[in-house]
Protein backbone atom coordinates (compact mmCIF):
# COMPACT_ATOMS: atom_id res chain seq x y z
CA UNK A 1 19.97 -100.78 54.24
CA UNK A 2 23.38 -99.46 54.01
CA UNK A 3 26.69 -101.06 54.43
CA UNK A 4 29.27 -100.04 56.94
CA UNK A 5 31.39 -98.74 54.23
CA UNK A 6 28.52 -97.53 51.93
CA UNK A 7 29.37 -94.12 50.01
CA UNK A 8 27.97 -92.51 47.15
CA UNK A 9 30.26 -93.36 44.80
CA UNK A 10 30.98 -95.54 42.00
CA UNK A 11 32.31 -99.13 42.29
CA UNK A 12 34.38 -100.01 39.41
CA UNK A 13 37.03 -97.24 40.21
CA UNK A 14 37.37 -98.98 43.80
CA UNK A 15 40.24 -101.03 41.90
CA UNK A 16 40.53 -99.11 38.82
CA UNK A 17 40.91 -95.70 39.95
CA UNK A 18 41.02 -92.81 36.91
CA UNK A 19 43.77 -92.46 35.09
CA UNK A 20 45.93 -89.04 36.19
CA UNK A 21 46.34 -86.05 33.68
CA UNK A 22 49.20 -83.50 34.27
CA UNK A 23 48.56 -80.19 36.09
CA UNK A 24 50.10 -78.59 33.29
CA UNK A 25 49.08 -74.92 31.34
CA UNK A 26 47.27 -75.67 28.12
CA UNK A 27 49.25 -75.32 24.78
CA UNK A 28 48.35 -72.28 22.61
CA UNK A 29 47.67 -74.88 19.71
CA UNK A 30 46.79 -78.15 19.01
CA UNK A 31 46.01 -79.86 15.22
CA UNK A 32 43.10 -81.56 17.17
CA UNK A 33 41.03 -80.76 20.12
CA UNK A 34 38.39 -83.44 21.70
CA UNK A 35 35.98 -82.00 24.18
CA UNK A 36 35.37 -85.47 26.36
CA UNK A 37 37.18 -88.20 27.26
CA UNK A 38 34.97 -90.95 27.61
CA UNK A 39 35.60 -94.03 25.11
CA UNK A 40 34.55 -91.72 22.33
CA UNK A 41 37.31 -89.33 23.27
CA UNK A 42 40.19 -91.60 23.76
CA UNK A 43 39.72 -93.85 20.76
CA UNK A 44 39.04 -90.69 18.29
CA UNK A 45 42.53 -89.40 19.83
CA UNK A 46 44.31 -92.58 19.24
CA UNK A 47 43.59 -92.44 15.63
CA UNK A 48 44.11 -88.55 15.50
CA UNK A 49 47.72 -88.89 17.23
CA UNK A 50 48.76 -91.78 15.21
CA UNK A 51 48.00 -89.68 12.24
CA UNK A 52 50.67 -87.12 13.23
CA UNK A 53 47.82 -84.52 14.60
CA UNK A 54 48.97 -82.80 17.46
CA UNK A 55 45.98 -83.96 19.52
CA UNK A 56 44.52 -82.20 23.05
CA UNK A 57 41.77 -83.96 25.13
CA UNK A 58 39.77 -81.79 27.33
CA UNK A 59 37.78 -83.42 29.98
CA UNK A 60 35.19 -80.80 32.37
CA UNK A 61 35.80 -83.65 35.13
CA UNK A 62 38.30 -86.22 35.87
CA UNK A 63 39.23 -88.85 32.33
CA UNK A 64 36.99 -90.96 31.76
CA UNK A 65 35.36 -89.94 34.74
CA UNK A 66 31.81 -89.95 32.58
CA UNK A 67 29.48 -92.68 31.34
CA UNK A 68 32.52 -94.30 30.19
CA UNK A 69 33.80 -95.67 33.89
CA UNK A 70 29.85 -95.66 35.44
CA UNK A 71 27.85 -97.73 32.89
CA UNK A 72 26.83 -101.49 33.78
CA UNK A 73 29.76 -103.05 31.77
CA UNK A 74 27.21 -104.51 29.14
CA UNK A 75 28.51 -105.54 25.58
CA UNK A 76 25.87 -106.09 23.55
CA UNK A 77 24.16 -105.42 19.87
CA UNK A 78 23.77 -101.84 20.03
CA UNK A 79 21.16 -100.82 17.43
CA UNK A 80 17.81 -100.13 18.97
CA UNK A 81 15.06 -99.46 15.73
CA UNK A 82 14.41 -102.56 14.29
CA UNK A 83 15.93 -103.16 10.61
CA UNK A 84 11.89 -102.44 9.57
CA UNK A 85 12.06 -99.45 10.34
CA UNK A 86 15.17 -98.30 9.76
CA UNK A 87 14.44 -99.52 6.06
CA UNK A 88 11.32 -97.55 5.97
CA UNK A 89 13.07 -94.06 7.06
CA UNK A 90 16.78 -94.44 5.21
CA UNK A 91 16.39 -97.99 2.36
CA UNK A 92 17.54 -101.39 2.74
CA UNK A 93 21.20 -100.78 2.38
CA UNK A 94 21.78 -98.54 4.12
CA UNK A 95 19.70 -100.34 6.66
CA UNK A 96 21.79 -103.14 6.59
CA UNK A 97 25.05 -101.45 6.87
CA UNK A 98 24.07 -99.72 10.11
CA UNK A 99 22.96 -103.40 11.56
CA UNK A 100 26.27 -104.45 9.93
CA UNK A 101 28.31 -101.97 11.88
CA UNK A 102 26.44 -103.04 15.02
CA UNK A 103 27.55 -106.33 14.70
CA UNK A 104 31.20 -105.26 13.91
CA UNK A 105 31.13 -103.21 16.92
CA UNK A 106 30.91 -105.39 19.29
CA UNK A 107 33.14 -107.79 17.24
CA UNK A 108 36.09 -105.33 16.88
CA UNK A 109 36.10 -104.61 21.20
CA UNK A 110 36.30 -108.41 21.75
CA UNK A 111 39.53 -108.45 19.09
CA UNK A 112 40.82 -105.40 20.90
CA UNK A 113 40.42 -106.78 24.14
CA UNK A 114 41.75 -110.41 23.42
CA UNK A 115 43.99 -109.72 20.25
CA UNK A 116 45.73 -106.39 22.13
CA UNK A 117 45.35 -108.61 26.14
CA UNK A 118 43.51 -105.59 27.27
CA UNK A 119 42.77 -105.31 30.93
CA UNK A 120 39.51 -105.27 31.27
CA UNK A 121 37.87 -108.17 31.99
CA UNK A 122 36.24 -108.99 29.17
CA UNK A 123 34.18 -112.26 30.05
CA UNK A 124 31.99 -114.11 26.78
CA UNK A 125 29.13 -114.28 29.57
CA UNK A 126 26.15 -114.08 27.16
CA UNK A 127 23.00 -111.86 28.16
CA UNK A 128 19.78 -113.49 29.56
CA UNK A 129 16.31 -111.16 28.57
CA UNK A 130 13.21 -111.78 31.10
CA UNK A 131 9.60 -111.58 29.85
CA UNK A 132 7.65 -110.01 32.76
CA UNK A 133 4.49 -110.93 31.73
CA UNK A 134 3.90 -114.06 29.17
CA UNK A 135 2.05 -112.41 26.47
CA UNK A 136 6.03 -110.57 25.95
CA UNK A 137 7.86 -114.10 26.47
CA UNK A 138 5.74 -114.54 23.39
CA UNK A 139 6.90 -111.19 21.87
CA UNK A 140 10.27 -111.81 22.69
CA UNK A 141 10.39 -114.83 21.02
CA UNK A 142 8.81 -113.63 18.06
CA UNK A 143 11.19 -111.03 17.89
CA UNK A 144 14.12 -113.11 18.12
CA UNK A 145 12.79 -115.73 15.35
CA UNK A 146 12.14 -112.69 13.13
CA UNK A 147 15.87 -111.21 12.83
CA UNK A 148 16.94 -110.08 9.47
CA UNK A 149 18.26 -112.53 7.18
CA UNK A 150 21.78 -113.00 7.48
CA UNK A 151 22.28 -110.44 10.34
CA UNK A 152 21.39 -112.89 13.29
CA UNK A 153 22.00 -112.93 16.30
CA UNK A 154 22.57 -116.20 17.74
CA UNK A 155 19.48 -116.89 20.58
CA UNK A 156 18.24 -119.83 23.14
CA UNK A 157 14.97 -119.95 24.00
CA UNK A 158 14.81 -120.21 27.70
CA UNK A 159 11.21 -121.39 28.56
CA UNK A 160 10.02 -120.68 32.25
CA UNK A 161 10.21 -124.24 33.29
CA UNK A 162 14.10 -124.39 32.55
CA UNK A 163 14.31 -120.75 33.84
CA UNK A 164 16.48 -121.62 36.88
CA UNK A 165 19.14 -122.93 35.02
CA UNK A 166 19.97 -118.94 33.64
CA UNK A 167 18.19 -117.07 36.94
CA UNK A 168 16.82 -117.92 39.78
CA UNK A 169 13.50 -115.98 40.17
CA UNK A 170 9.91 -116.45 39.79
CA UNK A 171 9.42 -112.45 38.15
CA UNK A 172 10.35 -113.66 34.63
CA UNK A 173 7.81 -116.12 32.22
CA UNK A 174 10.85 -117.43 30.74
CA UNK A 175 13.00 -115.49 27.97
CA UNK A 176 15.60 -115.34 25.88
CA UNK A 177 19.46 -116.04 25.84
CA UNK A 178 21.89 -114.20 23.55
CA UNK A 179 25.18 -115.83 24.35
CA UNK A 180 27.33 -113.60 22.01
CA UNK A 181 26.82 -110.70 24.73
CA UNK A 182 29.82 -110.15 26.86
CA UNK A 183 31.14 -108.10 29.98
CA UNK A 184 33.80 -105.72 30.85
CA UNK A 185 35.12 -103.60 33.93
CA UNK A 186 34.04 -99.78 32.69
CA UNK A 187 36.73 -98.15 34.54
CA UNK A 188 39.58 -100.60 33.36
CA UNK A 189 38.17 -100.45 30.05
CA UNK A 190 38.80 -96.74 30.14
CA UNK A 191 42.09 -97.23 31.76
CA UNK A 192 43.29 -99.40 28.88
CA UNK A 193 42.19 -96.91 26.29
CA UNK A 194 43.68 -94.01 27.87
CA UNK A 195 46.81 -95.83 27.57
CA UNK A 196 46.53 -96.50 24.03
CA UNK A 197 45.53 -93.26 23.34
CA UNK A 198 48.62 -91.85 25.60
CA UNK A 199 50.93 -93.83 23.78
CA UNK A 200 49.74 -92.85 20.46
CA UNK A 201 50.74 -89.24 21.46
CA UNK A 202 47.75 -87.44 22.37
CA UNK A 203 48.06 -85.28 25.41
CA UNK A 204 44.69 -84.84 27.49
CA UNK A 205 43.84 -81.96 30.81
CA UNK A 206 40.94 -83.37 33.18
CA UNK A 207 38.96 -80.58 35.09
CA UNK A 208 38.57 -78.62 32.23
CA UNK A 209 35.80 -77.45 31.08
CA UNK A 210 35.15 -76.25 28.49
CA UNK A 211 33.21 -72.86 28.14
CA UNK A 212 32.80 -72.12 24.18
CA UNK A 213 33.76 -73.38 20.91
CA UNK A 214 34.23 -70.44 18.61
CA UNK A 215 35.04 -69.99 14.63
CA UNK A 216 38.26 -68.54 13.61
CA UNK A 217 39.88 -67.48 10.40
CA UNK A 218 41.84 -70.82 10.76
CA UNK A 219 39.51 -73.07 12.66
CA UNK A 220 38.42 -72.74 16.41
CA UNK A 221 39.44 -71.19 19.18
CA UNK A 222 38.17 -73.62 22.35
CA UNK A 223 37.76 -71.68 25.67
CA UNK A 224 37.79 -72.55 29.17
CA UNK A 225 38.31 -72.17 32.43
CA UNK A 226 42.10 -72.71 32.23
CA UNK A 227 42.69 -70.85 28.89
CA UNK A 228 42.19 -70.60 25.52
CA UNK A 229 43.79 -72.94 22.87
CA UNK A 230 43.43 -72.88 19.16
CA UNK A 231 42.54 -76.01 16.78
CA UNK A 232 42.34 -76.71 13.25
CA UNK A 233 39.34 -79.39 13.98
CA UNK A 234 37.23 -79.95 17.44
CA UNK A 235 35.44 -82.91 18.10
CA UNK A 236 32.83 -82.97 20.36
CA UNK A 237 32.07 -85.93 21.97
CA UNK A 238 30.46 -85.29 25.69
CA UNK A 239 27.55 -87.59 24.62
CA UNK A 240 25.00 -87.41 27.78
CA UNK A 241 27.30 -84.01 29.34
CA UNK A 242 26.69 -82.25 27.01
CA UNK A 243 26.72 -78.54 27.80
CA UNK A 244 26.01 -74.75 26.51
CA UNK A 245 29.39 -74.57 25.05
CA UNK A 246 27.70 -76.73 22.05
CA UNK A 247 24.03 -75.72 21.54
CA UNK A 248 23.64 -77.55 18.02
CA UNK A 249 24.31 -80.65 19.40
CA UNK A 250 22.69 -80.12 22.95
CA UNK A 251 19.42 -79.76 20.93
CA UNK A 252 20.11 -83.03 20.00
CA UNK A 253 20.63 -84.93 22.87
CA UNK A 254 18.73 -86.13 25.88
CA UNK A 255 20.86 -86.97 29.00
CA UNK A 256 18.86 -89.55 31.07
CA UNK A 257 20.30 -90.55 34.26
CA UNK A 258 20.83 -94.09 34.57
CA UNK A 259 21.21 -95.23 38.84
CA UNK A 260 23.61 -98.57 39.49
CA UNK A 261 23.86 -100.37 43.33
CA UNK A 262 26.50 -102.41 44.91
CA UNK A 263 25.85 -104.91 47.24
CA UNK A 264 27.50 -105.88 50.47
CA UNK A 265 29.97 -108.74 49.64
CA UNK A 266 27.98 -111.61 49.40
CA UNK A 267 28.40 -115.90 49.46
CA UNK A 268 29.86 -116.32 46.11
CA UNK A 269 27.97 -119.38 46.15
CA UNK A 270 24.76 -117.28 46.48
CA UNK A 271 26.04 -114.98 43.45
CA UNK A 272 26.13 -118.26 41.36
CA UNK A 273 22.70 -120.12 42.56
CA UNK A 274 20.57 -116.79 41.57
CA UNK A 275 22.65 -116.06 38.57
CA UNK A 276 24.31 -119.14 37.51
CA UNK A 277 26.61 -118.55 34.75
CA UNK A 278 26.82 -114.91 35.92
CA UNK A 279 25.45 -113.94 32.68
CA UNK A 280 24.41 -110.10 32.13
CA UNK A 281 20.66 -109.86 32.84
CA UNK A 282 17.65 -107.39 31.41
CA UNK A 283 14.19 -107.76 30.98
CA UNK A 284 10.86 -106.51 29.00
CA UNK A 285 10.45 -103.40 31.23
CA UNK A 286 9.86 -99.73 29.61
CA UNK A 287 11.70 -98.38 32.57
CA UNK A 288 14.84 -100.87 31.97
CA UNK A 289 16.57 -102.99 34.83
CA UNK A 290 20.07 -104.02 33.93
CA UNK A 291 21.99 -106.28 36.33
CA UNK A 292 25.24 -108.65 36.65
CA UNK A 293 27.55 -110.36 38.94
CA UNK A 294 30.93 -108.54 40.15
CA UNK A 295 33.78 -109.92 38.07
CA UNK A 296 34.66 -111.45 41.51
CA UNK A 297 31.49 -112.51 41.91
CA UNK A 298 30.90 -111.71 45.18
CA UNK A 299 28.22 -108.83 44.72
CA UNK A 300 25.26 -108.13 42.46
CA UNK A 301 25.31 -104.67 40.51
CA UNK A 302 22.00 -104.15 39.50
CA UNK A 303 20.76 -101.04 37.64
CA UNK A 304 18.11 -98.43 36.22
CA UNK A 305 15.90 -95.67 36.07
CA UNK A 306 15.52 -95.20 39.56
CA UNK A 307 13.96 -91.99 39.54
CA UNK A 308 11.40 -89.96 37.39
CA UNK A 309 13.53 -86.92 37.90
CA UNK A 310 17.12 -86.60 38.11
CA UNK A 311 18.59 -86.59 42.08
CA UNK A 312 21.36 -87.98 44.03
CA UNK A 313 22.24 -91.48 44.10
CA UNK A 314 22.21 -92.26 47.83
CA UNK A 315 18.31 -91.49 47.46
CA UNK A 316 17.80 -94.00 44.68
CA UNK A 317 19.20 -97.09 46.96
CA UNK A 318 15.72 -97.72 48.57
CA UNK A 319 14.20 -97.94 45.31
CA UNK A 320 16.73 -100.09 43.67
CA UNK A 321 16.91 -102.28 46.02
CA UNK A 322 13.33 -103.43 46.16
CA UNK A 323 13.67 -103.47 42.60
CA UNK A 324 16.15 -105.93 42.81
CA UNK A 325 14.14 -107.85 45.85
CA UNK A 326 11.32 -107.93 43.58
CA UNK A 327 13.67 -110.05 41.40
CA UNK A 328 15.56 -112.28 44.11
CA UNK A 329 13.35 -111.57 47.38
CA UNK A 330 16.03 -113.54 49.47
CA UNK A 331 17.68 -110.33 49.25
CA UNK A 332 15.13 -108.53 50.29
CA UNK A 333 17.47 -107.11 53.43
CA UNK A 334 20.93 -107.29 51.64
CA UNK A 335 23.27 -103.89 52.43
CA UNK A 336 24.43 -101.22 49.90
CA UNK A 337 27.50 -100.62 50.04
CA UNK A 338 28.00 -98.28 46.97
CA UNK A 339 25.78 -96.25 44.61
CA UNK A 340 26.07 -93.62 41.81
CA UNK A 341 24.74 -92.66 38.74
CA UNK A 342 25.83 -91.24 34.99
CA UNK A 343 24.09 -89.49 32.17
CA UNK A 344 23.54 -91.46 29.19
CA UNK A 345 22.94 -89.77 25.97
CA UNK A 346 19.39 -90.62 24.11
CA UNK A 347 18.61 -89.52 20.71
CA UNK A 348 15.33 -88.73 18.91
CA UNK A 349 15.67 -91.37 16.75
CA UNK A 350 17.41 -93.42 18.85
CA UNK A 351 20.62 -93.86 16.25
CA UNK A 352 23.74 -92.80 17.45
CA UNK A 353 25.39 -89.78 15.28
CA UNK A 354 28.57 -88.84 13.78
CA UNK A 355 29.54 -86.15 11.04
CA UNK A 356 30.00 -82.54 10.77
CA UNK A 357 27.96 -79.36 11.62
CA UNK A 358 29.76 -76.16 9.95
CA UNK A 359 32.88 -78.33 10.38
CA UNK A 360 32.86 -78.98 14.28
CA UNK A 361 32.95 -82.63 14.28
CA UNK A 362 31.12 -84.83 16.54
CA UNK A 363 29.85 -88.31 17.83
CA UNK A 364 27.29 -89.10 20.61
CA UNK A 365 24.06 -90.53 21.10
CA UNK A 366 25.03 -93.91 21.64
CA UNK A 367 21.13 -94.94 23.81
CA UNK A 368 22.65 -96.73 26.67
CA UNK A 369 24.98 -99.25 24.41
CA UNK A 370 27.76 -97.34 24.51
CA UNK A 371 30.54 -99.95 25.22
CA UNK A 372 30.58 -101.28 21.87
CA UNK A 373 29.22 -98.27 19.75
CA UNK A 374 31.20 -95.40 21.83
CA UNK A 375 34.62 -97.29 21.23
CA UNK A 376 34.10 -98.26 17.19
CA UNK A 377 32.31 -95.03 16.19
CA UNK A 378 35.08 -92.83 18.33
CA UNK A 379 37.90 -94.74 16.31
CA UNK A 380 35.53 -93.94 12.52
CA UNK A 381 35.03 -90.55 13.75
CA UNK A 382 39.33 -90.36 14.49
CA UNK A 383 39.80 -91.95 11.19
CA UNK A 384 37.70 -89.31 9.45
CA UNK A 385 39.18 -86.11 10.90
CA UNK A 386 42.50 -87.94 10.00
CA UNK A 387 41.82 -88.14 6.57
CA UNK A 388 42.22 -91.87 6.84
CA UNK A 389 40.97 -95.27 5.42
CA UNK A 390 38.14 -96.53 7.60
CA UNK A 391 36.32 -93.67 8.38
CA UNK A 392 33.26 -94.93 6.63
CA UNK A 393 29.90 -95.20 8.23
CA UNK A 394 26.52 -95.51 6.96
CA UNK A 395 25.84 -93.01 9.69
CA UNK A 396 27.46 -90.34 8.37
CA UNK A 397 25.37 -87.86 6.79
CA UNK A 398 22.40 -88.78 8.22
CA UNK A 399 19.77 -86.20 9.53
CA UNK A 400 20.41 -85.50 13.12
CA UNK A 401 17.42 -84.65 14.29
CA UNK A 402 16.14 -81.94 17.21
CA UNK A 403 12.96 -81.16 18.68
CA UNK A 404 10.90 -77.66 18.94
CA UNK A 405 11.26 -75.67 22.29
CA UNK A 406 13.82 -78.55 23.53
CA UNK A 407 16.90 -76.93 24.36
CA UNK A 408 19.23 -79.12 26.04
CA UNK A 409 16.72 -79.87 29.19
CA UNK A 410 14.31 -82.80 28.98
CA UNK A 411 11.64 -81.54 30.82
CA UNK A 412 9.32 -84.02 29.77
CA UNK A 413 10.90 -87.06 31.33
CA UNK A 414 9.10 -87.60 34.25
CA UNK A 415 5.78 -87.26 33.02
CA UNK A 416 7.51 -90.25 30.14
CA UNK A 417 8.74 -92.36 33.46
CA UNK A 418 5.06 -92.35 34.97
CA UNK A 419 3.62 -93.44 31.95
CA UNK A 420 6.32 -95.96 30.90
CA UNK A 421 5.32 -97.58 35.05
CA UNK A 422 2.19 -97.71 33.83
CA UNK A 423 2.52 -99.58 31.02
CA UNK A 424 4.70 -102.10 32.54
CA UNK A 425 2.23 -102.50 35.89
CA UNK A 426 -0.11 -103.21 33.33
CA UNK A 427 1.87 -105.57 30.92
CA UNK A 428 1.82 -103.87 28.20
C-alpha cells in the first residue's frame, strides 16, 4: 500500500518548500499585528504594509504552513447557501452582492496570477461534478439550470453516455462541467504571496504562537511564547487553527479535518485516460471527495473526510485509497507515497466572516473554498484596517453566529459523518 518513499507529509511543499522567517526577537511594537499566515494573513499584510502600517505576522507553525499550502488546489465559486436562501435570511441585495463577490473572487486570483505572472500554476482546467446516484444527476442539473439571473455560472451537461470523455469511471450517472474552475499549486501559491507581502514591508515570525490577545489603553498587547508585542489593531485570521487565545471567534468556528493522498508516480498516459483533460473532480457525496491530476501529471491527489474523528494521516491512506479504487478500480493496488491532512474552518451558516468584535479584527470561515475567498476577503479585510478604498463587503456586519455549549471543540462530528454515510449509501 505504501510507496518506498511514502511519509506522512504533505506533497506540494516537496518542490515548494515554506518560505523562511528570521530567527529574530519580536519588536516591542507594531501598527498591525496578524495572528496567521495563511492566504488570509499575507494578503491582509500586503495591504496593511503598503498603507505605511508597521505590520507583524505571527504564525504558531511554519508560514503558510496551514490550510493555505495543504488544501486540494481547487479554484472554484465559493459561496455555499444558495442565493434562495441567502435572500430569505439577509434581502435580495445584499444577496446578490455576496454571490457578486464570489464571482469576483475567483476572478481577481486569475488576474493576480496571470496579470502579476505569479508562480503558481494556475491551469483554466474547469471542474467536473459526478452524480452518484441518477435521481442527483437529475438534481444537479436542475440546480445548474436554476442559477440566479445574471450571476451564472457557465455549465456542460455531461450525460453518462459521454461520461468518458471528462472521467473514466462507471461510479458517476453523468454530471456536470463548470469550465470556469481552475487549479493552483497551494504551497507556491503561498510562496508567491509571501513575497508580495514581504516586499510590501510587512515583517512576519513562524513558530510563534500566540498565547493571548489582550486590551490596552492604546490597543492590544499580543502574547506569546517568544514575547510580548504591542499593536494598535490585531487581526485574527487562523481560520480552522483557531485557538484559546481568541474565544469569541473559536465559538464560531468548526475546524474539520480534511485528509489528501499522493500516489506513486504513475504512466502519465494513465493520468490522462482516467482524467482526460485533468480537470478538478467532485461529486454529490455528503462526505465530499475532491480529486485532481499533479500539475505534472504523473500522480492522482485525491481527497476527503477520511475519518469520523480527527487522527493521523498515515491511518487515513487505507481508507482513501479504496475510496479512490471505488472511483478508478484499476488502481485498486496503486502505492501511497505521501499523505497529510489540514483543518478547514466551517461556519454555522456556512458564510465566511469578516468585521470587528470590540475592535479585534478578523476573517475566517471560508467552508473548504478558501483559495479564492481566503485571498480576496484577506486583501478587503487589509483594506479596511487601512482605512482604504475597497474595503467594502456585503459581509461586513453580518451576524456571526455561535452555538450553545460549543466552545471551540466539535464534538458532534462524528456522530454528523455516520449519518452523512448513511445518507449517501442510501442516495439520498
Amino acid at each position: 500500500m505504501y510507496a518506498d518513499d511514502y511519509a506522512p507529509e504533505c506533497y506540494w511543499t516537496l518542490d515548494a518548500p515554506l518560505p523562511d522567517a528570521p530567527d529574530a526577537p519580536l519588536p516591542e511594537c507594531a501598527d498591525v499585528v496578524i495572528v496567521g499566515s495563511g492566504y488570509t494573513g499575507l494578503s491582509a499584510a500586503r495591504e496593511t504594509a503598503l498603507a505605511g502600517r508597521s505590520t507583524l505576522v505571527l504564525d504558531a507553525g511554519p508560514i503558510g504552513g496551514g490550510c493555505s499550502a495543504r488544501n486540494g488546489g481547487q479554484v472554484a465559486f465559493s459561496i455555499k447557501p444558495s442565493h434562495g436562501r441567502l435572500t430569505a435570511l439577509h434581502g435580495a441585495r445584499i444577496a446578490t452582492r455576496i454571490y457578486q463577490e464570489a464571482l469576483e473572487s475567483v476572478a481577481d486570483l486569475k488576474s493576480l496570477a496571470r496579470d502579476e505572472r505569479l508562480d503558481c500554476d494556475w491551469r483554466d482546467v474547469g471542474c467536473f461534478v459526478g452524480a452518484h446516484t441518477p435521481r442527483l444527476f437529475g438534481a444537479l442539473v436542475h440546480e445548474a439550470e436554476s442559477q440566479p439571473q445574471g450571476l451564472e455560472l457557465p455549465f456542460r451537461v455531461v450525460p453518462r453516455a459521454r461520461q468518458a470523455e471528462e472521467i473514466d469511471t462507471a461510479l458517476y450517472h453523468g454530471g456536470v462541467l463548470y469550465p470556469a474552475d481552475a487549479a493552483v499549486h497551494p504551497a507556491k501559491l503561498v510562496r508567491a504571496l509571501h513575497a508580495r507581502a514581504e516586499a510590501a514591508g510587512a515583517e512576519f515570525r513562524a513558530h510563534c504562537a500566540v498565547s493571548a490577545i489582550e486590551r490596552s489603553a492604546s490597543g492590544f498587547e499580543v502574547r506569546s511564547a517568544r514575547g510580548t508585542v504591542r499593536a494598535l489593531q490585531v487581526l485574527v485570521a487562523t481560520n480552522g487553527y483557531t485557538g484559546s487565545f481568541a474565544p469569541w471567534h473559536r465559538r464560531r468556528i468548526l475546524p474539520i479535518g480534511s485528509y489528501i493522498i499522493a500516489t506513486e508516480p504513475l504512466d502519465p498516459a494513465l493520468v490522462r485516460r482516467l482524467i482526460p483533460h485533468g480537470r478538478n473532480i467532485g461529486d454529490t457525496r455528503h462526505v465530499i471527495v475532491y480529486y485532481r491530476p499533479s500539475p505534472d501529471g504523473r500522480r492522482i491527489l485525491f481527497g476527503g473526510r477520511a475519518a469520523a474523528r480527527e487522527t493521523d494521516a498515515t491511518r487515513c491512506v487505507p481508507r482513501l485509497r479504496a475510496m479512490l479504487a471505488e472511483i478508478f478500480p484499476e488502481l485498486a493496488r496503486v502505492r501511497i507515497s505521501r499523505a497529510w491532512m489540514g483543518f478547514v474552518g466551517f461556519t454555522f451558516d456556512t458564510l465566511p466572516h469578516l468585521g470587528e468584535d470590540r475592535g479585534l479584527h478578523y476573517c475566517m470561515g471560508y467552508c473548504g473554498q478558501g483559495v479564492p475567498s481566503a485571498t480576496y476577503y484577506g486583501r478587503k479585510i487589509g483594506l479596511t484596517m487601512a482605512g482604504r478604498a475597497g474595503g467594502e463587503t456585503a459581509l461586513a456586519g453580518l451576524r456571526f453566529p455561535a452555538r450553545p455549549f460549543y466552545t471551540g471543540n466539535p464534538w458532534f462530528l462524528p456522530a454528523a459523518v455516520v449519518g452523512y454515510r448513511l445518507r449517501d449509501a442510501l442516495g439520498v
